[in-house]
C-alpha atoms as a PDB file:
ATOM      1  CA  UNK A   1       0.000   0.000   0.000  1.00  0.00           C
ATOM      2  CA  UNK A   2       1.376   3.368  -0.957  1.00  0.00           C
ATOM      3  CA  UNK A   3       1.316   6.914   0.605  1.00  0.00           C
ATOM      4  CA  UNK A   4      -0.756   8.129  -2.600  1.00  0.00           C
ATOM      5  CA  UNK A   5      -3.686   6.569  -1.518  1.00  0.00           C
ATOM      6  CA  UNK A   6      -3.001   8.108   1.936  1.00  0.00           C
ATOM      7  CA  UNK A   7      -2.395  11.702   0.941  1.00  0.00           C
ATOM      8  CA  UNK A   8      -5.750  11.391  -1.149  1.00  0.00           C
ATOM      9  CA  UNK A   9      -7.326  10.448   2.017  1.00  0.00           C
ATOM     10  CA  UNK A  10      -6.039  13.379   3.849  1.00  0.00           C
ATOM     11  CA  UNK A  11      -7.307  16.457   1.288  1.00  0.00           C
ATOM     12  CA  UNK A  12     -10.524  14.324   1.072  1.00  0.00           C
ATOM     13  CA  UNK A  13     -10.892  14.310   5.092  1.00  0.00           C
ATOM     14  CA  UNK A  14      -9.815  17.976   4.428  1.00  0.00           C
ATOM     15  CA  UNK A  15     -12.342  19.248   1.905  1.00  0.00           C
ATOM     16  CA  UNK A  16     -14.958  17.851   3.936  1.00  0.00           C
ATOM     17  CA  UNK A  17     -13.935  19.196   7.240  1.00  0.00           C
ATOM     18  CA  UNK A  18     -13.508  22.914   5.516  1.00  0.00           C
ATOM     19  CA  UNK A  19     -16.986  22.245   3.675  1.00  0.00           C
ATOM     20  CA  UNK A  20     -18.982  21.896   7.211  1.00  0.00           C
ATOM     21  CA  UNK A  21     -17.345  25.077   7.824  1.00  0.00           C
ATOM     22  CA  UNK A  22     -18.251  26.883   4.539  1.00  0.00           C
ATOM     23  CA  UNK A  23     -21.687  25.677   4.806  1.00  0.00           C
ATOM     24  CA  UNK A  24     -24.067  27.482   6.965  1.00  0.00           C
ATOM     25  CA  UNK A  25     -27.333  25.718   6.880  1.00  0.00           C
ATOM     26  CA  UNK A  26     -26.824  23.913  10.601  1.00  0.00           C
ATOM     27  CA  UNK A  27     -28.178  20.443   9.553  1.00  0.00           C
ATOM     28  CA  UNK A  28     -25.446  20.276   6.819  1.00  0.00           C
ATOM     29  CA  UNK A  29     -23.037  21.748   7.984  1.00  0.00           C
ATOM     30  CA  UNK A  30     -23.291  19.177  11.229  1.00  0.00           C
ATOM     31  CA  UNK A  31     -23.856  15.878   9.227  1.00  0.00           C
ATOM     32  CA  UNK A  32     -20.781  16.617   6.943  1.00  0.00           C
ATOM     33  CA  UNK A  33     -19.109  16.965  10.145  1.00  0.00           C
ATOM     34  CA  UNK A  34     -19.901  13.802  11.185  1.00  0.00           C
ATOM     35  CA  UNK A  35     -18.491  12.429   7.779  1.00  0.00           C
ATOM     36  CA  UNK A  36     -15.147  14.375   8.631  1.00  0.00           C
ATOM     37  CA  UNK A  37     -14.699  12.709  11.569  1.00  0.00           C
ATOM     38  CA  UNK A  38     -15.195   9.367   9.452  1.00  0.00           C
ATOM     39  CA  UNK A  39     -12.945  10.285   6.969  1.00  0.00           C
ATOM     40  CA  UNK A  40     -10.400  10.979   9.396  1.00  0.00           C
ATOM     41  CA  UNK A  41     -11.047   7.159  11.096  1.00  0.00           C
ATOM     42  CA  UNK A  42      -9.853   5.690   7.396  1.00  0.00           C
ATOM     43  CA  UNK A  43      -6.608   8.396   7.566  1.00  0.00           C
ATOM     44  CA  UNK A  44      -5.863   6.202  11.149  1.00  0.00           C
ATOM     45  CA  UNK A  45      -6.612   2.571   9.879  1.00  0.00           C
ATOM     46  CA  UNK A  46      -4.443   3.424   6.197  1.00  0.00           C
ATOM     47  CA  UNK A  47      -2.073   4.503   8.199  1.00  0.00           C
ATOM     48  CA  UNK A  48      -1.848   1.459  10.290  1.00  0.00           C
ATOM     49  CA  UNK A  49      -2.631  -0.675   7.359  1.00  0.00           C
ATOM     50  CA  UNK A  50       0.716   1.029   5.690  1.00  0.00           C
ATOM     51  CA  UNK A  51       2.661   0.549   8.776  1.00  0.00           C
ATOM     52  CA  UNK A  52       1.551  -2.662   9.264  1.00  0.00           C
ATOM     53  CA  UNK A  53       2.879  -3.260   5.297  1.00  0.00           C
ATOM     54  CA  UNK A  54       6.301  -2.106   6.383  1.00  0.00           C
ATOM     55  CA  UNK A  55       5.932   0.952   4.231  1.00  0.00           C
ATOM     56  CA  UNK A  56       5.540   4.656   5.550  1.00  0.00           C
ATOM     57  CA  UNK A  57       3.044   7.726   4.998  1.00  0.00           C
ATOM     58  CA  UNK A  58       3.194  11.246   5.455  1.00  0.00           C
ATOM     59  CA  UNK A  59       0.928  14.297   5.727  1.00  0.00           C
ATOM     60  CA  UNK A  60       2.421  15.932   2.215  1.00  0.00           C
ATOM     61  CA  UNK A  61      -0.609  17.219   0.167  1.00  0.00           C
ATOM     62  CA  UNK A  62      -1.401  19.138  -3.242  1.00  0.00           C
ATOM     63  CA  UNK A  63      -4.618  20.986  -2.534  1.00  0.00           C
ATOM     64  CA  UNK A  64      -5.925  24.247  -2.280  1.00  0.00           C
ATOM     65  CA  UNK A  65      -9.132  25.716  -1.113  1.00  0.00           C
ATOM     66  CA  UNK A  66     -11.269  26.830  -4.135  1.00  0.00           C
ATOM     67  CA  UNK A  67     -13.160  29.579  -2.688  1.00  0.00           C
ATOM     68  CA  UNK A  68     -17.080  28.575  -3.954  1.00  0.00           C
ATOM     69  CA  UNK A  69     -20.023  31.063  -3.722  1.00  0.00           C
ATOM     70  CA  UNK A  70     -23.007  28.740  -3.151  1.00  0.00           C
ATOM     71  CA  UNK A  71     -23.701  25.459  -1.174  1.00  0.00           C
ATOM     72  CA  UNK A  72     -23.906  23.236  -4.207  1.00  0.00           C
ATOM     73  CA  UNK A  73     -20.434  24.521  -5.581  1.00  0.00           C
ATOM     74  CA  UNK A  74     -19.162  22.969  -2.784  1.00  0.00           C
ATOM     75  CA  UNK A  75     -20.852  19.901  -2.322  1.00  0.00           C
ATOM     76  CA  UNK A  76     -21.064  19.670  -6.344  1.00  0.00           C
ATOM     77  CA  UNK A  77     -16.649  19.812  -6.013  1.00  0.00           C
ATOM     78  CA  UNK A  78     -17.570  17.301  -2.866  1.00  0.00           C
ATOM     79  CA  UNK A  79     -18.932  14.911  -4.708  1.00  0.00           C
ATOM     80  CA  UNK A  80     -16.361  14.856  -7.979  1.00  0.00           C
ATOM     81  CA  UNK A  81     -13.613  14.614  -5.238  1.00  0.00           C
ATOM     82  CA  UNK A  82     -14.999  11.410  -3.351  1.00  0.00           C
ATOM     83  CA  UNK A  83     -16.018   9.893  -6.913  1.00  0.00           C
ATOM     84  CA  UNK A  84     -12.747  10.208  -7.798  1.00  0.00           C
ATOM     85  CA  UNK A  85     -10.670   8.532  -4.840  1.00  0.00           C
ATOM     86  CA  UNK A  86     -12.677   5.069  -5.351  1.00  0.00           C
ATOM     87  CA  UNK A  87     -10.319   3.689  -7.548  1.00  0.00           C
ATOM     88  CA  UNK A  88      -7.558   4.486  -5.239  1.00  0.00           C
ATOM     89  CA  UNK A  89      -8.581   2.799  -2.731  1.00  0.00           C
ATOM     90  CA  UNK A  90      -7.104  -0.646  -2.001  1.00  0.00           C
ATOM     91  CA  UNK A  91      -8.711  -3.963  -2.645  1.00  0.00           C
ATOM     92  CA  UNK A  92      -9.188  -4.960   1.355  1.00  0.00           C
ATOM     93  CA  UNK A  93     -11.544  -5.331   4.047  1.00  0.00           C
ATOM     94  CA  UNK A  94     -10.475  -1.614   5.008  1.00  0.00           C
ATOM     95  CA  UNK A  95     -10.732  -0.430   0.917  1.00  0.00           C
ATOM     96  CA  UNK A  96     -14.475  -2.012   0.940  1.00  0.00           C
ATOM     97  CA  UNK A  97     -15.395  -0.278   4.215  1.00  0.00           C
ATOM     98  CA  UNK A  98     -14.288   3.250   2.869  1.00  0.00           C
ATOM     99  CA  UNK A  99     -16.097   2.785  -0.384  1.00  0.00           C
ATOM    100  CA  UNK A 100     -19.411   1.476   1.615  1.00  0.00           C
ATOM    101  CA  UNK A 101     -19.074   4.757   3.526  1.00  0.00           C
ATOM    102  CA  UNK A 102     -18.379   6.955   0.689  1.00  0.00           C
ATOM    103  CA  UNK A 103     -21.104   5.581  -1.177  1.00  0.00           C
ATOM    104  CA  UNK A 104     -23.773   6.805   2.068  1.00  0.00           C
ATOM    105  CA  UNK A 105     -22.173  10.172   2.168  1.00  0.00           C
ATOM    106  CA  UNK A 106     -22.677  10.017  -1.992  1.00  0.00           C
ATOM    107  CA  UNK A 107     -26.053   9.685  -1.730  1.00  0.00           C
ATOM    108  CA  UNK A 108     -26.691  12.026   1.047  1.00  0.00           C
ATOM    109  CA  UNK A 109     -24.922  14.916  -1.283  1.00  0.00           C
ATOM    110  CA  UNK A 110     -27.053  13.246  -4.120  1.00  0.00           C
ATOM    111  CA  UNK A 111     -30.550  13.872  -1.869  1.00  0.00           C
ATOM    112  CA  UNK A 112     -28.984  17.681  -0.903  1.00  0.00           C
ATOM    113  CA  UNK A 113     -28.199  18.070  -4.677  1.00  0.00           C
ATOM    114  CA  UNK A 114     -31.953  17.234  -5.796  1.00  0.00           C
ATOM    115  CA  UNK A 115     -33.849  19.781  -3.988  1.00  0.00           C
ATOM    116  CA  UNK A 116     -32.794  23.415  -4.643  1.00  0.00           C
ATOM    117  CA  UNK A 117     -34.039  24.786  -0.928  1.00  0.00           C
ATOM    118  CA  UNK A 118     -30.415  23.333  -0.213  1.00  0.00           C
ATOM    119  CA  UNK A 119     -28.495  26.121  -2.477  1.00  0.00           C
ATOM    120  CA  UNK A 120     -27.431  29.198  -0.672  1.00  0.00           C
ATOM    121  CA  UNK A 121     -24.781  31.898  -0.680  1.00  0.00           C
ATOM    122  CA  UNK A 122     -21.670  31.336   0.888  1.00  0.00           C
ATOM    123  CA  UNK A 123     -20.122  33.819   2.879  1.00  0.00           C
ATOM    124  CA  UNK A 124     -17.102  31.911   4.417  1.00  0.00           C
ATOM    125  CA  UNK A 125     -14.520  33.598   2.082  1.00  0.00           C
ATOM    126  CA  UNK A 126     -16.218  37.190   1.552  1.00  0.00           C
ATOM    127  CA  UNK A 127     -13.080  38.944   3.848  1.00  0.00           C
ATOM    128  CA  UNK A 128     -16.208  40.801   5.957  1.00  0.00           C
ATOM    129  CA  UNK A 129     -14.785  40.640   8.989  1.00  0.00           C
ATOM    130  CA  UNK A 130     -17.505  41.834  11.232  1.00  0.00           C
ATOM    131  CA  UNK A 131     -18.796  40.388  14.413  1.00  0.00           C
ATOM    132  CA  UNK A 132     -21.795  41.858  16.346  1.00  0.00           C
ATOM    133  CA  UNK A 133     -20.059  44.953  17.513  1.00  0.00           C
ATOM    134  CA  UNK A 134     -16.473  44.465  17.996  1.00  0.00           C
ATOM    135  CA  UNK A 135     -14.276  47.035  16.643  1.00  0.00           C
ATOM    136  CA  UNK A 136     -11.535  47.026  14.164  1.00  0.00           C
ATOM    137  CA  UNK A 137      -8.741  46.476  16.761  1.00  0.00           C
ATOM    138  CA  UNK A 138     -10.636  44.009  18.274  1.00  0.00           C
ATOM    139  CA  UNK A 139     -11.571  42.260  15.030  1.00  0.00           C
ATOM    140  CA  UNK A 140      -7.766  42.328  13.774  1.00  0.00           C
ATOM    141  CA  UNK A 141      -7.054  40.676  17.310  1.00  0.00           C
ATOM    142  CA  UNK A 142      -9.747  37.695  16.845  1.00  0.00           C
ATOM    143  CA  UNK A 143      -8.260  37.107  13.276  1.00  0.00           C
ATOM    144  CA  UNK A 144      -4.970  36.839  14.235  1.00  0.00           C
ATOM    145  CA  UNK A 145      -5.627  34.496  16.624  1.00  0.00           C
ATOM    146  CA  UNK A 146      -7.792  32.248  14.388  1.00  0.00           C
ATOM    147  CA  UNK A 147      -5.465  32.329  12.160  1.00  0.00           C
ATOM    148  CA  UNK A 148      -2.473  30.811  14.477  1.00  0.00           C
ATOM    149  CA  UNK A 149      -4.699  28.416  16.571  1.00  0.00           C
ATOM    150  CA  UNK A 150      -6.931  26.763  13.491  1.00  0.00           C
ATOM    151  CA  UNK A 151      -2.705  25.588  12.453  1.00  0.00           C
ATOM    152  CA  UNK A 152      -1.881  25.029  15.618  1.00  0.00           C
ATOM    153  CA  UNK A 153      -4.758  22.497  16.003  1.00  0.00           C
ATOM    154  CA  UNK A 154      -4.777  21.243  12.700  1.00  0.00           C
ATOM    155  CA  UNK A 155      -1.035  20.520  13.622  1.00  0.00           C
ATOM    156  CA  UNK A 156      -1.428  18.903  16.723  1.00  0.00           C
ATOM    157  CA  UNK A 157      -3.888  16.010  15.353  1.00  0.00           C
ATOM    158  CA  UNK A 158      -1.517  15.405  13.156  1.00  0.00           C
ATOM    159  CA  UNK A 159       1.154  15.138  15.079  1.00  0.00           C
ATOM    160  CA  UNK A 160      -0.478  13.210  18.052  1.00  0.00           C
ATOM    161  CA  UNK A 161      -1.825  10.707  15.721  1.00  0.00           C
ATOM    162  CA  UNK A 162       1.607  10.598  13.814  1.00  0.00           C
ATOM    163  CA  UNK A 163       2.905   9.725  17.142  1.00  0.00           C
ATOM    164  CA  UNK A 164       0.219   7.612  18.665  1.00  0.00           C
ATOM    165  CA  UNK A 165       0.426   4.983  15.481  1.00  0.00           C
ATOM    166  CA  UNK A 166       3.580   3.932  16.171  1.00  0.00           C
ATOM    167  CA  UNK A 167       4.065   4.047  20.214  1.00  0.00           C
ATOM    168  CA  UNK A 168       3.381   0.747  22.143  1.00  0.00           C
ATOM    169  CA  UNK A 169       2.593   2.458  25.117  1.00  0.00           C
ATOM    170  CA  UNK A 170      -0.588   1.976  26.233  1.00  0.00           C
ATOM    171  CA  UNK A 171      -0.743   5.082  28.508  1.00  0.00           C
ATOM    172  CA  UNK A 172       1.011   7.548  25.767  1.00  0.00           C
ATOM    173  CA  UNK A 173      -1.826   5.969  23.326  1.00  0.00           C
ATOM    174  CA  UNK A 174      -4.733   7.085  25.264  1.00  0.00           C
ATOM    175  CA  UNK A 175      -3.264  10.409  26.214  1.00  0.00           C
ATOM    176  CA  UNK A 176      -2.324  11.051  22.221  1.00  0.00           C
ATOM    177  CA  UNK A 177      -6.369   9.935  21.783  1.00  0.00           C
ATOM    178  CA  UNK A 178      -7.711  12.336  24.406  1.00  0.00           C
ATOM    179  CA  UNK A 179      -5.281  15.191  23.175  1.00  0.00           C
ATOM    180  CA  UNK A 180      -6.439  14.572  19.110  1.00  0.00           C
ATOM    181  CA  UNK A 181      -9.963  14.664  19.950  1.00  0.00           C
ATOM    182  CA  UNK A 182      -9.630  17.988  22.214  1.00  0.00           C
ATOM    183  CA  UNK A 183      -7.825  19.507  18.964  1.00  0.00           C
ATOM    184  CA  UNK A 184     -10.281  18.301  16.402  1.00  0.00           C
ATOM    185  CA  UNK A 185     -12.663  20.036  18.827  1.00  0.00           C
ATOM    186  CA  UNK A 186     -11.082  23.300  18.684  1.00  0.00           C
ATOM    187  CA  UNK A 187     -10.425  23.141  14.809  1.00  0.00           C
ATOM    188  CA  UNK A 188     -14.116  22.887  14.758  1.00  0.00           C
ATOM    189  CA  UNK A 189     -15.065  26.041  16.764  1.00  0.00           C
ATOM    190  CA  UNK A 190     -11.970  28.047  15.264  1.00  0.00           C
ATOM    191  CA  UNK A 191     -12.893  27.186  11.726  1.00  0.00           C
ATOM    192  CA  UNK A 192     -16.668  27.972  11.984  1.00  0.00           C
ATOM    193  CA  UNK A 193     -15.489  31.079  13.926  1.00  0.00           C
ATOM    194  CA  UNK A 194     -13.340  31.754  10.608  1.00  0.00           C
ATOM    195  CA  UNK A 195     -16.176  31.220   8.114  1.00  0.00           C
ATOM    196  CA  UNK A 196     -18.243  33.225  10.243  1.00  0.00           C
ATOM    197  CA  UNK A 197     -16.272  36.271   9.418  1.00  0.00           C
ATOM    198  CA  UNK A 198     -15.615  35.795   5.751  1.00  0.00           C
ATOM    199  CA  UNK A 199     -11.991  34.577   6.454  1.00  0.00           C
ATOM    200  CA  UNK A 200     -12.095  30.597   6.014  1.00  0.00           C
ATOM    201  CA  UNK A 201      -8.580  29.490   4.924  1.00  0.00           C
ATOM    202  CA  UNK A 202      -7.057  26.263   5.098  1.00  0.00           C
ATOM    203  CA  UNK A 203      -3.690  25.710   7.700  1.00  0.00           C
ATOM    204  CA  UNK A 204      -0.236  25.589   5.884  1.00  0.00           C
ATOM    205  CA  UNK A 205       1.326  22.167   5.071  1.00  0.00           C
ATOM    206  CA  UNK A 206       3.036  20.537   7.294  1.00  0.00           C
ATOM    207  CA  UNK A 207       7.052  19.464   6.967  1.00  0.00           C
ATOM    208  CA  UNK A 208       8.154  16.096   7.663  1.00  0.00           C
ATOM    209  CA  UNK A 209      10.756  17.847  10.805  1.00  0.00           C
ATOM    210  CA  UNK A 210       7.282  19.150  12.668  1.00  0.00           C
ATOM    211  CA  UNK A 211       5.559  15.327  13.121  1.00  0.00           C
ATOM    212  CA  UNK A 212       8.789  13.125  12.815  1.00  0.00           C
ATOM    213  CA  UNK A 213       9.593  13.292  16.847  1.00  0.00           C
ATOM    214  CA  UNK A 214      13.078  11.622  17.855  1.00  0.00           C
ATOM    215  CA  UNK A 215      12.856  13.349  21.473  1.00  0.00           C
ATOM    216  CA  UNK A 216       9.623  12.630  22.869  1.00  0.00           C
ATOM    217  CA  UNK A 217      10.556  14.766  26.313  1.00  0.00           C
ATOM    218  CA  UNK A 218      11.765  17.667  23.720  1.00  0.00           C
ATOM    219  CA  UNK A 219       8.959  17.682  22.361  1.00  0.00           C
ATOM    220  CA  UNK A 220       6.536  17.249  25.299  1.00  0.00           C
ATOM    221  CA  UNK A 221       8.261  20.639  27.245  1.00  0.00           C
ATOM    222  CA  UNK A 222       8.330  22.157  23.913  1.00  0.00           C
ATOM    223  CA  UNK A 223       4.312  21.569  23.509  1.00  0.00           C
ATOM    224  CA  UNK A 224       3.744  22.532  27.004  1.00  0.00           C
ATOM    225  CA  UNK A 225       5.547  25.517  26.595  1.00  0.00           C
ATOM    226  CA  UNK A 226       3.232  25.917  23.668  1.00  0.00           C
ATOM    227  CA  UNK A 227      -0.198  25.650  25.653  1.00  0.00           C
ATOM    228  CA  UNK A 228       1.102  27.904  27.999  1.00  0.00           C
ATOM    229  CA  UNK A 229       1.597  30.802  25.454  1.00  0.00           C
ATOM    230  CA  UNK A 230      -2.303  29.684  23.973  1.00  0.00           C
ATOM    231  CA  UNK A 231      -3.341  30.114  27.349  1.00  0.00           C
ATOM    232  CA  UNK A 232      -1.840  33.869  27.747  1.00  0.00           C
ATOM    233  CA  UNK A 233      -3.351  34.489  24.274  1.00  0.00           C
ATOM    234  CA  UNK A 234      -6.723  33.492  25.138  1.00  0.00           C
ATOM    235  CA  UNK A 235      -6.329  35.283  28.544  1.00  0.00           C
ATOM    236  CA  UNK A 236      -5.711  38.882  26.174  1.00  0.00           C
ATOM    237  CA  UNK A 237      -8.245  37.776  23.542  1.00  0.00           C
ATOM    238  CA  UNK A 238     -11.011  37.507  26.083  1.00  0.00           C
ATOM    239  CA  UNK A 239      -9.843  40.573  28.247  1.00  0.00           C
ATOM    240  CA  UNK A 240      -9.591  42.902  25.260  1.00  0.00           C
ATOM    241  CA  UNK A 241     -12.911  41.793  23.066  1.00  0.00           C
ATOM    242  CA  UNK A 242     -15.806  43.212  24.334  1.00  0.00           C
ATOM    243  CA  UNK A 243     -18.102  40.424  23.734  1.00  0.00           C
ATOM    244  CA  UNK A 244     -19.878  38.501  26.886  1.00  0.00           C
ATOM    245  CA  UNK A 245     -20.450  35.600  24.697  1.00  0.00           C
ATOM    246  CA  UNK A 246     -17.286  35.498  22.917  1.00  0.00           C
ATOM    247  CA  UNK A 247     -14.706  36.039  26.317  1.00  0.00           C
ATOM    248  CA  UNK A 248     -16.790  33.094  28.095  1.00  0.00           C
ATOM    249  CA  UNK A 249     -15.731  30.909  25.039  1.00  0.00           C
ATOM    250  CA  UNK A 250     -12.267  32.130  25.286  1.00  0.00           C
ATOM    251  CA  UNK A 251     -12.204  31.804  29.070  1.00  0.00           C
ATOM    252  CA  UNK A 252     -13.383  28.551  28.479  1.00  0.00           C
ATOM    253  CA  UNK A 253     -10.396  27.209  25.868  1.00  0.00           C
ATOM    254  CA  UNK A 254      -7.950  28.298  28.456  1.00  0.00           C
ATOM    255  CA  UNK A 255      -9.199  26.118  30.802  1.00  0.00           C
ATOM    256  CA  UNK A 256      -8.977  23.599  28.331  1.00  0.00           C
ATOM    257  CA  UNK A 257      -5.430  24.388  27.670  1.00  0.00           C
ATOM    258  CA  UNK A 258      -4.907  24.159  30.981  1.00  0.00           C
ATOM    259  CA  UNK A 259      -5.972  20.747  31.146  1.00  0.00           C
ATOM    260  CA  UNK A 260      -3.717  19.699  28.101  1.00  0.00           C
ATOM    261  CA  UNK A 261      -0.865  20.795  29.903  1.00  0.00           C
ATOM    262  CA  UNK A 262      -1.647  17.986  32.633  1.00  0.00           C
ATOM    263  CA  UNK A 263      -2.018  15.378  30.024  1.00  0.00           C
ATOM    264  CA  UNK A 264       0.758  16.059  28.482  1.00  0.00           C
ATOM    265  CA  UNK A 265       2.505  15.623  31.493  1.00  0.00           C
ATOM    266  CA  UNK A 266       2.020  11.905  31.633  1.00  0.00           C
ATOM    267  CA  UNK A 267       3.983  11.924  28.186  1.00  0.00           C
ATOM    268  CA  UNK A 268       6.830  12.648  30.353  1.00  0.00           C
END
């Protein structure tokens, strides 16, 4: 089995994660979620499946973000996408349960497709930048942030599940679990927070030096030294935005952060 099929995987995973986020009828934005999150289970077992082959993968990809103006755009880009990794995918157990779920998230686009109440504008990449009242200072402050924490997150599950698929530690394994699922969390609330101001963009690429770890304690301080500096930023963000709603979410990721910090710990 060979990386290509893997790297497909990964802008498929990808462009349906970043279509939930364009999207903003709620009901389709949260089932293609859903399918995200399933697309990212077949990234884990092809990567295991490779390993297992005594071959290797990485997280190199050739995509970009084609900035669409309506709803079927996207899912009509969705669908060509998905119809086109089928013959990629390997003739296994694992290749037949990725084209069986394909094939359901097919026909749901198919069902979306057929009834034109579905189509609507998308405003995910219109650069507005507005949100209820904050200022421009305080606008430029949220975007930066997004900005740096949607990679940052984006990083981190790729990392932790870099590193999780090859440890044999049981303990390590379950933290790397509970820290990839707190990240695709906050990829989820950064990104809609992006498409909600117009600036939806996907993370840079990764290089091979920022997931291949040879010092795991290196690494661990070097990541906890990392949540710290999150924390301090969402400390400022949600001291200097005047926004009840919006401070009580960032109050909220800190204490998260905080929390990451302690689970990383037991890396250690």
């Amino acid at each position: 089995m060979k990386n290509s099929v893997y790297q497909k995987k990964h802008e498929l995973w990808l462009s349906i994660l970043f279509a939930s986020f364009a999207i903003n009828d709620e009901a389709i934005k949260s089932r293609l979620y859903d399918f995200s999150q399933i697309a990212f289970r077949h990234m884990k077992w092809l990567g295991s499946a490779i390993l297992e082959s005594g071959e290797d993968y990485n997280y190199d990809r050739e995509m970009v973000l084609l900035k669409r103006e309506s709803n079927f755009a996207i899912l009509k880009a969705l669908q060509e996408e998905i119809q086109a990794i089928q013959e990629h995918y390997p003739q296994t157990i694992l290749g037949e349960r990725m084209k069986t779920d394909d094939t359901y998230l097919l026909q749901y686009i198919s069902e979306l497709l057929a009834d034109e109440k579905n189509d609507a504008a998308v405003t995910a990449f219109n650069m507005q930048r507005k949100w209820e009242d904050l200022d421009q200072s305080q606008i430029d402050a949220l975007t930066l942030f997004l900005f740096e924490e949607s990679y940052k997150e984006y990083e981190l599950i790729l990392v932790y599940a870099y590193m999780q698929a090859r440890t044999q530690n049981v303990l390590h394994f379950n933290v790397f679990q509970d820290l990839v699922d707190e990240s695709h969390f906050h990829l989820k609330s950064f990104g809609n927070m992006m498409a909600r101001l117009g600036i939806l963009a996907l993370p840079r690429e990764l290089h091979a030096m920022t997931y291949v770890v040879k010092d795991l304690d290196k690494f661990v301080k070097d990541g906890i030294a990392e949540e710290e500096a999150a924390k301090e930023m969402c400390k400022e963000l949600s001291d200097s935005i005047k926004d009840e709603k919006l401070s009580k979410f960032f109050d909220f990721i800190n204490y998260q952060e905080s929390y990451h910090i302690e689970l990383m710990k037991k890396l250690l």
